[in-house]
PDB file of N, CA and C in Angstrom:
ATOM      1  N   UNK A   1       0.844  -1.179   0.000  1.00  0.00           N
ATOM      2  CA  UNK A   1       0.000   0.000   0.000  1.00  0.00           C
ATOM      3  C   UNK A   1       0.885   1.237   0.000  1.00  0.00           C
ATOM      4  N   UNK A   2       0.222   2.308  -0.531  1.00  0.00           N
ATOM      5  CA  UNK A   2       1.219   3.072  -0.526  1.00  0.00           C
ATOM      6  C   UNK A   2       1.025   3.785   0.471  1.00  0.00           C
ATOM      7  N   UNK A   3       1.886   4.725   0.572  1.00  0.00           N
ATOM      8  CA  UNK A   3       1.978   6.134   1.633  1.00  0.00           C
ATOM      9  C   UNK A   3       0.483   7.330   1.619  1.00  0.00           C
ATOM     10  N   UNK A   4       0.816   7.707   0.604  1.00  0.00           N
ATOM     11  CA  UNK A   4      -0.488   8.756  -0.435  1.00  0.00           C
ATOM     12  C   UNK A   4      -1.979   7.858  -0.054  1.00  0.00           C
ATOM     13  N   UNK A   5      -2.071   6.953  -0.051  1.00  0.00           N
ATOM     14  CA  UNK A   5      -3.542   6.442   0.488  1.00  0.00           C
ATOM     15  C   UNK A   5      -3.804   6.667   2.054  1.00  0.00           C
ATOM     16  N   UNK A   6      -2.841   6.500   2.307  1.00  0.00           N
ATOM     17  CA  UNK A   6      -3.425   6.625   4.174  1.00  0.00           C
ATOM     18  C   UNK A   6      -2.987   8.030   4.664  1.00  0.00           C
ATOM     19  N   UNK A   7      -2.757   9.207   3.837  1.00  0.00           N
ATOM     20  CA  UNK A   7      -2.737  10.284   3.796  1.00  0.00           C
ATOM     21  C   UNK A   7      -4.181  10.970   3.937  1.00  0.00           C
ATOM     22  N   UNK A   8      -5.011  11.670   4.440  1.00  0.00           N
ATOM     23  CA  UNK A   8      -5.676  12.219   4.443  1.00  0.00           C
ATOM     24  C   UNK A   8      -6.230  13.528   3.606  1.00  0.00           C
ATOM     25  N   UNK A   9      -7.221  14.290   3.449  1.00  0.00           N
ATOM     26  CA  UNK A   9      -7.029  15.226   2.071  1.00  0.00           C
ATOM     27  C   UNK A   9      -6.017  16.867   2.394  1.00  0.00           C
ATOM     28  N   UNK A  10      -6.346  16.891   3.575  1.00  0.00           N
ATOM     29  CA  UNK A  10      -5.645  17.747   3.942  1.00  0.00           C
ATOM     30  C   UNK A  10      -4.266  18.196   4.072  1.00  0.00           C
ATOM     31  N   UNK A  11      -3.697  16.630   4.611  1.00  0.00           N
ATOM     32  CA  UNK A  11      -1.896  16.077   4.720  1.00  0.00           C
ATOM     33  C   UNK A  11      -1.640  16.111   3.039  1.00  0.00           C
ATOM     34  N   UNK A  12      -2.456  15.595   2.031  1.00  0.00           N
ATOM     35  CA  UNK A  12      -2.093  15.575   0.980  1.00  0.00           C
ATOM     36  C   UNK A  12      -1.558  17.114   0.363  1.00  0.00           C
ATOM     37  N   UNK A  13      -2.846  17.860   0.488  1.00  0.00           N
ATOM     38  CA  UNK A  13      -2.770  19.242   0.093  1.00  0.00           C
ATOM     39  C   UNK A  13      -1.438  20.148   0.864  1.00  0.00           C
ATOM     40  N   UNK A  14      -1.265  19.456   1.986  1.00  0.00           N
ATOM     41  CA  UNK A  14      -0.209  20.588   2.860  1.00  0.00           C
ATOM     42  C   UNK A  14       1.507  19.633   2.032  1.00  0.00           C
ATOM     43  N   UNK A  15       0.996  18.529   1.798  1.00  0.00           N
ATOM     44  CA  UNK A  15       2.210  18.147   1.583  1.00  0.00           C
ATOM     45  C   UNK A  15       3.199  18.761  -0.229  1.00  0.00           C
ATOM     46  N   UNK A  16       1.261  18.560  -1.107  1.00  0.00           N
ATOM     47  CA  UNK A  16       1.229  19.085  -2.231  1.00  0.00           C
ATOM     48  C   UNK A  16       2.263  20.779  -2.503  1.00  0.00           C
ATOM     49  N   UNK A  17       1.486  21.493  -1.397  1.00  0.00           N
ATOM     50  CA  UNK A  17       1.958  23.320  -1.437  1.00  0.00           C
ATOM     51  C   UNK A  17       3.582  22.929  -1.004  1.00  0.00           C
ATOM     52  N   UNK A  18       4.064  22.269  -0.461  1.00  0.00           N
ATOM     53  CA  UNK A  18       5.111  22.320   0.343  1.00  0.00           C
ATOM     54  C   UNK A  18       6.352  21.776  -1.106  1.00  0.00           C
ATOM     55  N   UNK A  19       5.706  20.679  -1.712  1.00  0.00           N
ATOM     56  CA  UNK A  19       6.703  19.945  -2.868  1.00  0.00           C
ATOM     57  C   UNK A  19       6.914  21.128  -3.611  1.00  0.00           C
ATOM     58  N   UNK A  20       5.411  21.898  -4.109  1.00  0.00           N
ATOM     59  CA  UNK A  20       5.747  23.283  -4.775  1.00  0.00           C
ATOM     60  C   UNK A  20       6.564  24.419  -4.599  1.00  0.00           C
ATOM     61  N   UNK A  21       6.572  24.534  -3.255  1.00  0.00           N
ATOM     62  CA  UNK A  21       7.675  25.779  -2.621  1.00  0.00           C
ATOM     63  C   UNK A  21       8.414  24.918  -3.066  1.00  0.00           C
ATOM     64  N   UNK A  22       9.179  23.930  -2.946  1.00  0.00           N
ATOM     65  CA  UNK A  22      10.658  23.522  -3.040  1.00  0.00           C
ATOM     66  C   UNK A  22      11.210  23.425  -4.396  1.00  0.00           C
ATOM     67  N   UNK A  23       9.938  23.166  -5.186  1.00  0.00           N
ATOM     68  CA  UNK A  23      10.344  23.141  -6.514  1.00  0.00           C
ATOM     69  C   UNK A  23      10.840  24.848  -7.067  1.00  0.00           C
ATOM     70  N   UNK A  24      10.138  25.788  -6.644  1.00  0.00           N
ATOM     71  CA  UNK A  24      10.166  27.570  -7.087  1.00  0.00           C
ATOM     72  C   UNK A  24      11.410  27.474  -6.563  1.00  0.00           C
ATOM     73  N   UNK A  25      12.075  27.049  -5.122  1.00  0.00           N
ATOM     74  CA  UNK A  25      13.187  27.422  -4.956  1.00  0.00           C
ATOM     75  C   UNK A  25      14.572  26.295  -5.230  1.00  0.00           C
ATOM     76  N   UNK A  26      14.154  25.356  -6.134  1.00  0.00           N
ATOM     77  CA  UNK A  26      15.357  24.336  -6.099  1.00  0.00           C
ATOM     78  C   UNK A  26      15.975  24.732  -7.492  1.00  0.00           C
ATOM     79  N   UNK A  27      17.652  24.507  -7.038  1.00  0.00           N
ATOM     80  CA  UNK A  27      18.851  24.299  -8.126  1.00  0.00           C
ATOM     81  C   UNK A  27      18.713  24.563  -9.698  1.00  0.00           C
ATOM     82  N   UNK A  28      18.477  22.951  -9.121  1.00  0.00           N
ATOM     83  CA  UNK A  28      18.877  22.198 -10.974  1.00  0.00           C
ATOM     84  C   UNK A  28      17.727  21.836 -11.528  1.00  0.00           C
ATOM     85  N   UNK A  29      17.752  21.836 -12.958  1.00  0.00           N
ATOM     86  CA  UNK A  29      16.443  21.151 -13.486  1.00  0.00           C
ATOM     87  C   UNK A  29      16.044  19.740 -13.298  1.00  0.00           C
ATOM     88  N   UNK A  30      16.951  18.630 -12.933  1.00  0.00           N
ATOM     89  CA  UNK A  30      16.569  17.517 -12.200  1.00  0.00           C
ATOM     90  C   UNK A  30      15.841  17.667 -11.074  1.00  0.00           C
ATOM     91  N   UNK A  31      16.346  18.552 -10.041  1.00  0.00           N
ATOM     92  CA  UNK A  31      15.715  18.165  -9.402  1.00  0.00           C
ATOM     93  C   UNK A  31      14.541  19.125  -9.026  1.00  0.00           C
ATOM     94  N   UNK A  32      14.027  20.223  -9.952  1.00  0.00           N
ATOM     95  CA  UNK A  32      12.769  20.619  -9.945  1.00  0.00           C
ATOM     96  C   UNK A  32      12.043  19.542 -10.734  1.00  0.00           C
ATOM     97  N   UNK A  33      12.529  18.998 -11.970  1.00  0.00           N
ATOM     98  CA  UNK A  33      11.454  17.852 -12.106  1.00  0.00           C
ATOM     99  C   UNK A  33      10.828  17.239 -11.558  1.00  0.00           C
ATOM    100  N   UNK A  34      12.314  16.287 -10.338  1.00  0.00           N
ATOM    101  CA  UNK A  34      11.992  15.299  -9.821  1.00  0.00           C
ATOM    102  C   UNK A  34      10.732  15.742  -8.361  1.00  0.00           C
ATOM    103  N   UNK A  35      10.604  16.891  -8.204  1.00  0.00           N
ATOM    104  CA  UNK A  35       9.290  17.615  -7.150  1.00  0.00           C
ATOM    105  C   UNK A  35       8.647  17.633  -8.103  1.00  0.00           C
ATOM    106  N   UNK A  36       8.484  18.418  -8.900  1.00  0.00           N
ATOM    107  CA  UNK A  36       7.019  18.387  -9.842  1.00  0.00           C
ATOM    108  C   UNK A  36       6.245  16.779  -9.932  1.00  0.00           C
ATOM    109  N   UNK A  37       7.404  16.219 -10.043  1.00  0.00           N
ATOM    110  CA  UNK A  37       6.634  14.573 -10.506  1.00  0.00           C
ATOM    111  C   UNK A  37       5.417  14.086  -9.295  1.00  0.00           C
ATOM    112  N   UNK A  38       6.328  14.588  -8.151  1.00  0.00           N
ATOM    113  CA  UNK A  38       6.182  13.910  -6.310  1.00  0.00           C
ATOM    114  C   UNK A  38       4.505  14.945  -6.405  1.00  0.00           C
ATOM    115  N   UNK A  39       4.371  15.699  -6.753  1.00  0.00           N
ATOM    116  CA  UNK A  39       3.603  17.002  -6.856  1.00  0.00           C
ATOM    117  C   UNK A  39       2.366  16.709  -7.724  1.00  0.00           C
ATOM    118  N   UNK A  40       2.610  15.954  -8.951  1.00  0.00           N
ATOM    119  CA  UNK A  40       1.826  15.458  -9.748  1.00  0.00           C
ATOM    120  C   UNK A  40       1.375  14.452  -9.261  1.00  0.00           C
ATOM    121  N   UNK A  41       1.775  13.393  -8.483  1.00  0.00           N
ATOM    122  CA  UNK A  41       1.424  11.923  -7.813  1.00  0.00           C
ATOM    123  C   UNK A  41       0.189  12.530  -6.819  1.00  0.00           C
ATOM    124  N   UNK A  42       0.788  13.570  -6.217  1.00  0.00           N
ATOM    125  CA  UNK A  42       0.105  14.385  -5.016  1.00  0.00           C
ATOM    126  C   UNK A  42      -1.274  14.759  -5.113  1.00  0.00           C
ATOM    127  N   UNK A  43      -1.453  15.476  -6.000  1.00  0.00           N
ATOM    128  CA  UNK A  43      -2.148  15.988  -7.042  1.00  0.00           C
ATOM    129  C   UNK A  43      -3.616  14.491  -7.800  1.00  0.00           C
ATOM    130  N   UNK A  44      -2.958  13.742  -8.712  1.00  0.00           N
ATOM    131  CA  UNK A  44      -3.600  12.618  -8.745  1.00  0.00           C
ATOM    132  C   UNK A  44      -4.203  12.160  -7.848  1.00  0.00           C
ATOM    133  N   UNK A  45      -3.716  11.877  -6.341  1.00  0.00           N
ATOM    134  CA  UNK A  45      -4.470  11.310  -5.165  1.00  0.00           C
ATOM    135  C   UNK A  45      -5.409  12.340  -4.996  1.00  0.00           C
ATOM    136  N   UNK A  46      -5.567  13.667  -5.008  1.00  0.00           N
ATOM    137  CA  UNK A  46      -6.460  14.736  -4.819  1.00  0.00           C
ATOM    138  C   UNK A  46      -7.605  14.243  -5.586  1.00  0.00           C
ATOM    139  N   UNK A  47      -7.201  14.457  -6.719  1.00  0.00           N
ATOM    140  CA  UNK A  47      -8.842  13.962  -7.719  1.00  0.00           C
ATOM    141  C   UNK A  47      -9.254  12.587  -7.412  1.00  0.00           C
ATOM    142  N   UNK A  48      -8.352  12.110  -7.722  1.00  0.00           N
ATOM    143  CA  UNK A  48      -9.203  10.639  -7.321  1.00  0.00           C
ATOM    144  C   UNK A  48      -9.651  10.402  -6.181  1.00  0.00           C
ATOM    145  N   UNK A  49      -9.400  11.014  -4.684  1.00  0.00           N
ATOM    146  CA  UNK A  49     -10.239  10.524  -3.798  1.00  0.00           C
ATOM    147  C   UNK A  49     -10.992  11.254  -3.459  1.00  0.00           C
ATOM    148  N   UNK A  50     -11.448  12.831  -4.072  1.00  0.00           N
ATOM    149  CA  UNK A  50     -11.992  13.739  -3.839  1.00  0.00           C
ATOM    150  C   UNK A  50     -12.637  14.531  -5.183  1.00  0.00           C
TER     151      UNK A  50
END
């Protein structure tokens, strides 16, 4: 099971805004991708359980 399911909608959303700040302020383009992706997963669990 994953993590993101036993997350709640709220933990999701606080976790969602938080991947985003890090992405506005990170480096390299790897690793703003690699948040956007975590962000998009985040995101997916939003619609689908809500």
């Amino acid at each position: 099971m994953n993590i993101t399911f036993i997350m709640n909608h709220r933990e999701i959303t606080k976790k969602y805004s938080e991947l985003l700040n890090k992405a506005e302020f990170a480096n390299g383009r790897k690793e703003v991708v690699g948040l956007l992706k975590k962000a998009a997963k985040l995101k997916s669990q939003i619609e689908i359980n809500y």
